[in-house]
PDB file of N, CA and C in Angstrom:
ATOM      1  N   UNK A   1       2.566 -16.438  -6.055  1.00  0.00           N
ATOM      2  CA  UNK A   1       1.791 -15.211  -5.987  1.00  0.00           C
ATOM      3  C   UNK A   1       2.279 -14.282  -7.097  1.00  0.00           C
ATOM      4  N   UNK A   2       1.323 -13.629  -7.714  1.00  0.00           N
ATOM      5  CA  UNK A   2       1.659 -12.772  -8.719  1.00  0.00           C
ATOM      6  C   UNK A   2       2.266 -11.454  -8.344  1.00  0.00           C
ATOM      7  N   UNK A   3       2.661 -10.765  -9.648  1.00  0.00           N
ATOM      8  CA  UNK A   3       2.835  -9.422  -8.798  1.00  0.00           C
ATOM      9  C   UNK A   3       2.018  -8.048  -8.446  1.00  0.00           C
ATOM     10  N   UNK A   4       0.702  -8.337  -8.982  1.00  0.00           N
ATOM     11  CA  UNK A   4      -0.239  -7.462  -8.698  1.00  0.00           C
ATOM     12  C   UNK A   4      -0.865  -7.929  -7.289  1.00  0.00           C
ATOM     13  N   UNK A   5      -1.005  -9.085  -6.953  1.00  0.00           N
ATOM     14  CA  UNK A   5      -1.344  -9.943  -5.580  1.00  0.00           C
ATOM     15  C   UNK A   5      -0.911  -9.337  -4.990  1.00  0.00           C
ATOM     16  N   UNK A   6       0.638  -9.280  -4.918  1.00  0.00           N
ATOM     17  CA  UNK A   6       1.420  -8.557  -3.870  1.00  0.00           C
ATOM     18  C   UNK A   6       1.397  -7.344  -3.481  1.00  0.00           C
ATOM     19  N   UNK A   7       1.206  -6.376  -4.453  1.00  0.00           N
ATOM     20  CA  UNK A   7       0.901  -5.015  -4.593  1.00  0.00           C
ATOM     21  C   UNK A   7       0.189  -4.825  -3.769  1.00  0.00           C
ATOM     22  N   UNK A   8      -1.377  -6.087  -3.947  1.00  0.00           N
ATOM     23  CA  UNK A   8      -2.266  -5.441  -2.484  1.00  0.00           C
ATOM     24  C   UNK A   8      -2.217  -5.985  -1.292  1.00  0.00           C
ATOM     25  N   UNK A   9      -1.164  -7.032  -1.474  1.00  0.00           N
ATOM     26  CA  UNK A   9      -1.058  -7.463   0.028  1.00  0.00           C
ATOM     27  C   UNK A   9       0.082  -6.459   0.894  1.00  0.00           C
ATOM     28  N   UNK A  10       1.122  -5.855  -0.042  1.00  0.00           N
ATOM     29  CA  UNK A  10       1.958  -5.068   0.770  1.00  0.00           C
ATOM     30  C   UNK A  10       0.668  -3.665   1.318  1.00  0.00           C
ATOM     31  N   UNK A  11      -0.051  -2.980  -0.034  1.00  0.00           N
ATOM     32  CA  UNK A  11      -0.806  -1.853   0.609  1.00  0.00           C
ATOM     33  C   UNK A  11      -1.428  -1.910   1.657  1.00  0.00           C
ATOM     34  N   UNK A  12      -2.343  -3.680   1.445  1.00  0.00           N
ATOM     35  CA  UNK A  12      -3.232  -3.438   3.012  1.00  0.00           C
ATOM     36  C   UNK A  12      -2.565  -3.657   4.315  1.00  0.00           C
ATOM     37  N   UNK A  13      -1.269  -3.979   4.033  1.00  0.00           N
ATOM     38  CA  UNK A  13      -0.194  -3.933   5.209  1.00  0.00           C
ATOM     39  C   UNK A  13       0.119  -2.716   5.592  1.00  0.00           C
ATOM     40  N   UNK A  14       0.057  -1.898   4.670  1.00  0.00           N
ATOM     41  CA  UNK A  14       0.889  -0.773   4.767  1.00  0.00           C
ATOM     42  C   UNK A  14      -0.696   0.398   5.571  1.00  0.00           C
ATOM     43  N   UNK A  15      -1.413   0.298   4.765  1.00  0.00           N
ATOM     44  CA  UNK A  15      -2.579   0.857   5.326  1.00  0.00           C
ATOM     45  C   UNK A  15      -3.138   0.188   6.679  1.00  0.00           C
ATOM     46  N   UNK A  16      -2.937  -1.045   7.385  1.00  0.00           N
ATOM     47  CA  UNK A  16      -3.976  -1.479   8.659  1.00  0.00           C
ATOM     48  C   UNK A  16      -2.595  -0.567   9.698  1.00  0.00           C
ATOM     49  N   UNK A  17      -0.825  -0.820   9.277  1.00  0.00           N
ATOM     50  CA  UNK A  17      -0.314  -0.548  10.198  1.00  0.00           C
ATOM     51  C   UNK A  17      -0.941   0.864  10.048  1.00  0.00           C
ATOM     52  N   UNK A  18      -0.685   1.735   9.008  1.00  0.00           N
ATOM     53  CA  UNK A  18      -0.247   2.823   9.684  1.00  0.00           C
ATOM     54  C   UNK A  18      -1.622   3.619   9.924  1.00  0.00           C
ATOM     55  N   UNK A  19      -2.599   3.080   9.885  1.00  0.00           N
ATOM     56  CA  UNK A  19      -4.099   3.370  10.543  1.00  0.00           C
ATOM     57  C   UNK A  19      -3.866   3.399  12.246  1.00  0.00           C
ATOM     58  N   UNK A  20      -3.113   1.796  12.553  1.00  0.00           N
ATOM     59  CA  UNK A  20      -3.198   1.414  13.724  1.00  0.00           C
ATOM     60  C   UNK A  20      -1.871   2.375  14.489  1.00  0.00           C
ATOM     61  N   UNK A  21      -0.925   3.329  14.019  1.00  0.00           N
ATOM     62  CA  UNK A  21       0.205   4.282  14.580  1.00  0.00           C
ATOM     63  C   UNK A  21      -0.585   5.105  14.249  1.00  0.00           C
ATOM     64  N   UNK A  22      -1.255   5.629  13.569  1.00  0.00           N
ATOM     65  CA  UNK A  22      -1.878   7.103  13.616  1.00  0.00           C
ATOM     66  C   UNK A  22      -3.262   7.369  14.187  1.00  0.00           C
ATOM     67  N   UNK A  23      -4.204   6.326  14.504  1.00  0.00           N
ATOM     68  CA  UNK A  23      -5.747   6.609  15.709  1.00  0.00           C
ATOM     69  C   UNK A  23      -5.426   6.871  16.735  1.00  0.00           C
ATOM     70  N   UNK A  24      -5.433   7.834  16.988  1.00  0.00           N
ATOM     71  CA  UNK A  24      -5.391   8.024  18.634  1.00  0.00           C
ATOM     72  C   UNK A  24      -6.200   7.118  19.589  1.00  0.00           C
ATOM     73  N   UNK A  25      -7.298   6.297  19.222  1.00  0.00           N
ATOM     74  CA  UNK A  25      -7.973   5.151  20.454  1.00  0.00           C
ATOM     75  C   UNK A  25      -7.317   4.441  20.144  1.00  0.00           C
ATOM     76  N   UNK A  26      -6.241   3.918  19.094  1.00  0.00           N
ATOM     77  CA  UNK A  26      -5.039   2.404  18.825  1.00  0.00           C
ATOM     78  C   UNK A  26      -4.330   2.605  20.026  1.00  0.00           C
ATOM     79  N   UNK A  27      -3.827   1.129  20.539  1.00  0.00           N
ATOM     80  CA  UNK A  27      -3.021   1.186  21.370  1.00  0.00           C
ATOM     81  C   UNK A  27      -1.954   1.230  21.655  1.00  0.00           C
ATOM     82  N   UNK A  28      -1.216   1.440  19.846  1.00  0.00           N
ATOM     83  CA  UNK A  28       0.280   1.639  20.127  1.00  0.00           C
ATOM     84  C   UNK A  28      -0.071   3.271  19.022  1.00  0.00           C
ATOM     85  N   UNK A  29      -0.874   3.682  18.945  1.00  0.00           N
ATOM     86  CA  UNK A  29      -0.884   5.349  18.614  1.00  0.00           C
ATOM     87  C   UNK A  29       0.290   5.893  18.813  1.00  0.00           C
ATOM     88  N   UNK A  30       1.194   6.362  17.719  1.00  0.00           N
ATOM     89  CA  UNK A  30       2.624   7.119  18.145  1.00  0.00           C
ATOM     90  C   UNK A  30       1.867   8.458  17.421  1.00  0.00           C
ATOM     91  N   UNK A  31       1.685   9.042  16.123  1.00  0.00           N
ATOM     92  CA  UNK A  31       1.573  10.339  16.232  1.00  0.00           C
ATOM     93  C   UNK A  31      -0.030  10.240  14.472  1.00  0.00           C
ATOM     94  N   UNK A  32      -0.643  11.458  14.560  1.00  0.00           N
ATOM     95  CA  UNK A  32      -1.455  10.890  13.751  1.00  0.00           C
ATOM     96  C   UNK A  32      -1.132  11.508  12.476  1.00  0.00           C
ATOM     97  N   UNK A  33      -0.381  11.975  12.085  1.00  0.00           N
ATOM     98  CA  UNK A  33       0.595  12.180  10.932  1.00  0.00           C
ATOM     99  C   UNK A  33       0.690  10.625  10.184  1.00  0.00           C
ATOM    100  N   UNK A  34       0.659   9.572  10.584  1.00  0.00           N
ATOM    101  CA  UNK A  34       0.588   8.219  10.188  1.00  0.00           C
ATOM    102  C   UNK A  34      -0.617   8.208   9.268  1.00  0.00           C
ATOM    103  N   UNK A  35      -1.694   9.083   9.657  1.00  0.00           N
ATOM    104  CA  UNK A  35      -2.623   9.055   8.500  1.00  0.00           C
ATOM    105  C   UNK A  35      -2.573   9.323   7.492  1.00  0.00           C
ATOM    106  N   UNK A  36      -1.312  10.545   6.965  1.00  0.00           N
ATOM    107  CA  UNK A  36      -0.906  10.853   5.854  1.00  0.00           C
ATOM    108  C   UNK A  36      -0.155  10.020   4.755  1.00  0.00           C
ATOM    109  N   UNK A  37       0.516   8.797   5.727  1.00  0.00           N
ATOM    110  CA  UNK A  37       0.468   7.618   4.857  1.00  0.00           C
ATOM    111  C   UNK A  37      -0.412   7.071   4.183  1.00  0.00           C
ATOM    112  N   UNK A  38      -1.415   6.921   4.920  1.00  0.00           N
ATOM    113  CA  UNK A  38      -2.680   6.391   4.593  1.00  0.00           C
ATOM    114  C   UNK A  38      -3.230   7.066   3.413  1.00  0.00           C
ATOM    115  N   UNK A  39      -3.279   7.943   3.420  1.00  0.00           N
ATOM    116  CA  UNK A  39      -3.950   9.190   2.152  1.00  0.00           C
ATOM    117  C   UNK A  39      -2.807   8.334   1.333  1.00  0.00           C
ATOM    118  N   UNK A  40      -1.994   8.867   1.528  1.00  0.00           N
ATOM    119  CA  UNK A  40      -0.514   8.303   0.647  1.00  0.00           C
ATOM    120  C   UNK A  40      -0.716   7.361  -0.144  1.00  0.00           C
ATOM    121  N   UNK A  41      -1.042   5.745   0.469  1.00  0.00           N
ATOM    122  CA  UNK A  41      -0.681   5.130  -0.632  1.00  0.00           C
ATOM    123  C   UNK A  41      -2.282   4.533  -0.802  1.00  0.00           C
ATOM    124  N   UNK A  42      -3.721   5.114  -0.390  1.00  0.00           N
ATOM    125  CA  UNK A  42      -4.845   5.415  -1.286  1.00  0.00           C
ATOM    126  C   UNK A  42      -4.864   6.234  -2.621  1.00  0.00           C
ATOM    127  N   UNK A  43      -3.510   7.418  -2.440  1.00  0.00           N
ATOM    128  CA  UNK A  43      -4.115   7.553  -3.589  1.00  0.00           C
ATOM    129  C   UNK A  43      -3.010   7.520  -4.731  1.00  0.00           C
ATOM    130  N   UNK A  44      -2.177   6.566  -4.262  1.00  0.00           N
ATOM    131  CA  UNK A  44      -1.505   5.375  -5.252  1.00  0.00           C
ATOM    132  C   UNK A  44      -2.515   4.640  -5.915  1.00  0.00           C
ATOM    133  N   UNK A  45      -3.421   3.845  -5.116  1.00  0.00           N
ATOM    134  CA  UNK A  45      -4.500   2.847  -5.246  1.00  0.00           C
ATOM    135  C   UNK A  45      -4.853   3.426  -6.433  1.00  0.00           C
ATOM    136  N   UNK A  46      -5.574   4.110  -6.105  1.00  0.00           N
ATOM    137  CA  UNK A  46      -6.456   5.284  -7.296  1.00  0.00           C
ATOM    138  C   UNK A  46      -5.501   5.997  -8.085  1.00  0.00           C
ATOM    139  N   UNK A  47      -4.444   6.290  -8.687  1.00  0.00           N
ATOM    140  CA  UNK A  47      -3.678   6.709  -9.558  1.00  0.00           C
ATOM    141  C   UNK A  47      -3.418   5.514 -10.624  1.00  0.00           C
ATOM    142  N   UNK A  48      -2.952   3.801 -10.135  1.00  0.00           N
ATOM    143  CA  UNK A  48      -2.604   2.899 -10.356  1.00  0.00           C
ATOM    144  C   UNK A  48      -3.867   2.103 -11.527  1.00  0.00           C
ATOM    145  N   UNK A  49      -5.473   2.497 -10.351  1.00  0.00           N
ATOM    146  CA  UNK A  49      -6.767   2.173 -11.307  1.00  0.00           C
ATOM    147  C   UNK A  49      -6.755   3.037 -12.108  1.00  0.00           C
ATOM    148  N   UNK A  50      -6.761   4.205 -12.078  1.00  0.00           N
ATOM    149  CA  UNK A  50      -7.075   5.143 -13.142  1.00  0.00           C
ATOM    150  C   UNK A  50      -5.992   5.097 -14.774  1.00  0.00           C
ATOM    151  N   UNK A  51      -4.718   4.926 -14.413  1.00  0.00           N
ATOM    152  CA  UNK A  51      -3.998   4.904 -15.214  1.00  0.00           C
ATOM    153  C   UNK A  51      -3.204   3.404 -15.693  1.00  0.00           C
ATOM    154  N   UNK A  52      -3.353   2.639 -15.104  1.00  0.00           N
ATOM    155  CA  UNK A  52      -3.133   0.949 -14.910  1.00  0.00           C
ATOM    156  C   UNK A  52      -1.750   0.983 -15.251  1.00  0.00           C
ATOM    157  N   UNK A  53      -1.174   1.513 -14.768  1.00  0.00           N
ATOM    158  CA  UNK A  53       0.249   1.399 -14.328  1.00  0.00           C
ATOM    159  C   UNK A  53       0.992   1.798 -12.666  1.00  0.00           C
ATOM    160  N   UNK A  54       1.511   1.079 -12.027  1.00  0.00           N
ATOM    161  CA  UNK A  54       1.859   0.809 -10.639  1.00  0.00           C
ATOM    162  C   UNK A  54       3.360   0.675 -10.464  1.00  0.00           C
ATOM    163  N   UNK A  55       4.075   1.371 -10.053  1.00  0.00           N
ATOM    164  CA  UNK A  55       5.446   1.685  -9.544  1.00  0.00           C
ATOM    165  C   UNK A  55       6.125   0.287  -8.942  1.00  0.00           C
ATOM    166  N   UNK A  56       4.913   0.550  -7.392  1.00  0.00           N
ATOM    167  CA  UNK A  56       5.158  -1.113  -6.596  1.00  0.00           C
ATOM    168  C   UNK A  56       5.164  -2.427  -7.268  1.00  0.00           C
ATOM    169  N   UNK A  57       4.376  -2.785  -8.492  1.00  0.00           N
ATOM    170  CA  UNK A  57       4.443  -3.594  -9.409  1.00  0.00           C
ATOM    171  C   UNK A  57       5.139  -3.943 -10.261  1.00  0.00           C
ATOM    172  N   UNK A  58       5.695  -2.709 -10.800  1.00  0.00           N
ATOM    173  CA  UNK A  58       7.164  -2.613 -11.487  1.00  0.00           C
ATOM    174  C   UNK A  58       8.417  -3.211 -10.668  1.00  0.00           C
ATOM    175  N   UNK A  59       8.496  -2.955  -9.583  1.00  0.00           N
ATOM    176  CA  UNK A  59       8.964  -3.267  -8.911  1.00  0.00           C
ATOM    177  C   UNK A  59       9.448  -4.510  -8.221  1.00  0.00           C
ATOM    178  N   UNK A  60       7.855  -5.011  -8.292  1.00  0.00           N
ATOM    179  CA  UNK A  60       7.654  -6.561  -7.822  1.00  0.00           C
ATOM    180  C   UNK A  60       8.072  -7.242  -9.045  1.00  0.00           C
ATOM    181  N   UNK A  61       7.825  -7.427 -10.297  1.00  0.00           N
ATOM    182  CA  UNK A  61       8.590  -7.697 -11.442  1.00  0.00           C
ATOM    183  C   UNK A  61      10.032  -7.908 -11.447  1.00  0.00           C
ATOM    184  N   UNK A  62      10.501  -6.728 -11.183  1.00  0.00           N
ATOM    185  CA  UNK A  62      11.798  -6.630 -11.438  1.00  0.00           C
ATOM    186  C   UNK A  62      12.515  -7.463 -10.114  1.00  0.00           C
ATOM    187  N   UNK A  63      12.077  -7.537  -8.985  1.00  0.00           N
ATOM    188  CA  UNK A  63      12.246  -8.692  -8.274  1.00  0.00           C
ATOM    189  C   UNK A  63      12.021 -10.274  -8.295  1.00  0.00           C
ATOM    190  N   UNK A  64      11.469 -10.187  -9.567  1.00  0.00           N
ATOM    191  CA  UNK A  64      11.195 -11.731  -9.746  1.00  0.00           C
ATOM    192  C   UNK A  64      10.141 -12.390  -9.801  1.00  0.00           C
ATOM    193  N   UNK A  65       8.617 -11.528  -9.324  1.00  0.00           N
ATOM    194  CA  UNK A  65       7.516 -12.023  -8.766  1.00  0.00           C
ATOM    195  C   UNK A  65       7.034 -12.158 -10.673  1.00  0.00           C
ATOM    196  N   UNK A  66       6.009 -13.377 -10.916  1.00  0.00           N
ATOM    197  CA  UNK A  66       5.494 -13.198 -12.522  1.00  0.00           C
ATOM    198  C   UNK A  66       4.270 -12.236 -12.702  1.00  0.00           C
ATOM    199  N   UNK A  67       4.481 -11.446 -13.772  1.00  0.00           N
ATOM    200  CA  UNK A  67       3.203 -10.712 -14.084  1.00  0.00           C
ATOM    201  C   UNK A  67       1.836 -11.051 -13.872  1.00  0.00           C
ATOM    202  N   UNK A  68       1.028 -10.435 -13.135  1.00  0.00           N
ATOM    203  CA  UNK A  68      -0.375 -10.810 -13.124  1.00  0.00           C
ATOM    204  C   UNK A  68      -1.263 -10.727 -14.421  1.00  0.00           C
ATOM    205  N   UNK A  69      -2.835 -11.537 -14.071  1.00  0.00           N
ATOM    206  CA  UNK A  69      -3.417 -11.623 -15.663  1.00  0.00           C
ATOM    207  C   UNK A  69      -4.695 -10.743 -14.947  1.00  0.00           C
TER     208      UNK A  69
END
């Protein structure tokens, strides 16, 4: 897996949990401040397209994962 792959497999991880801790009809709902994650790393998403450079990617790199094409 590349390291842009990963990028969106960690976000949509990161976005279904913390959708599913911050809805109040979810069934493990702890507080909805969890949505502010959500804003959070959307507008990573959109900082990352706009400027095509990504932190989390840098990241994934420097861990070893190979550059995406």
């Amino acid at each position: 897996m590349s390291s842009w792959q990963m990028v969106r497999v960690i976000a949509g991880i990161f976005i279904l949990l913390s959708l599913a801790l911050g809805v109040p009809s979810s069934p493990v709902f702890v507080s909805s401040w969890f949505l502010a994650f959500t804003a959070f790393v959307g507008a990573n998403i959109l900082q990352s397209g706009i400027t095509k450079w990504c932190l989390m990617e840098t990241i994934m790199r420097k861990l070893g994962l190979r550059a995406g094409e």
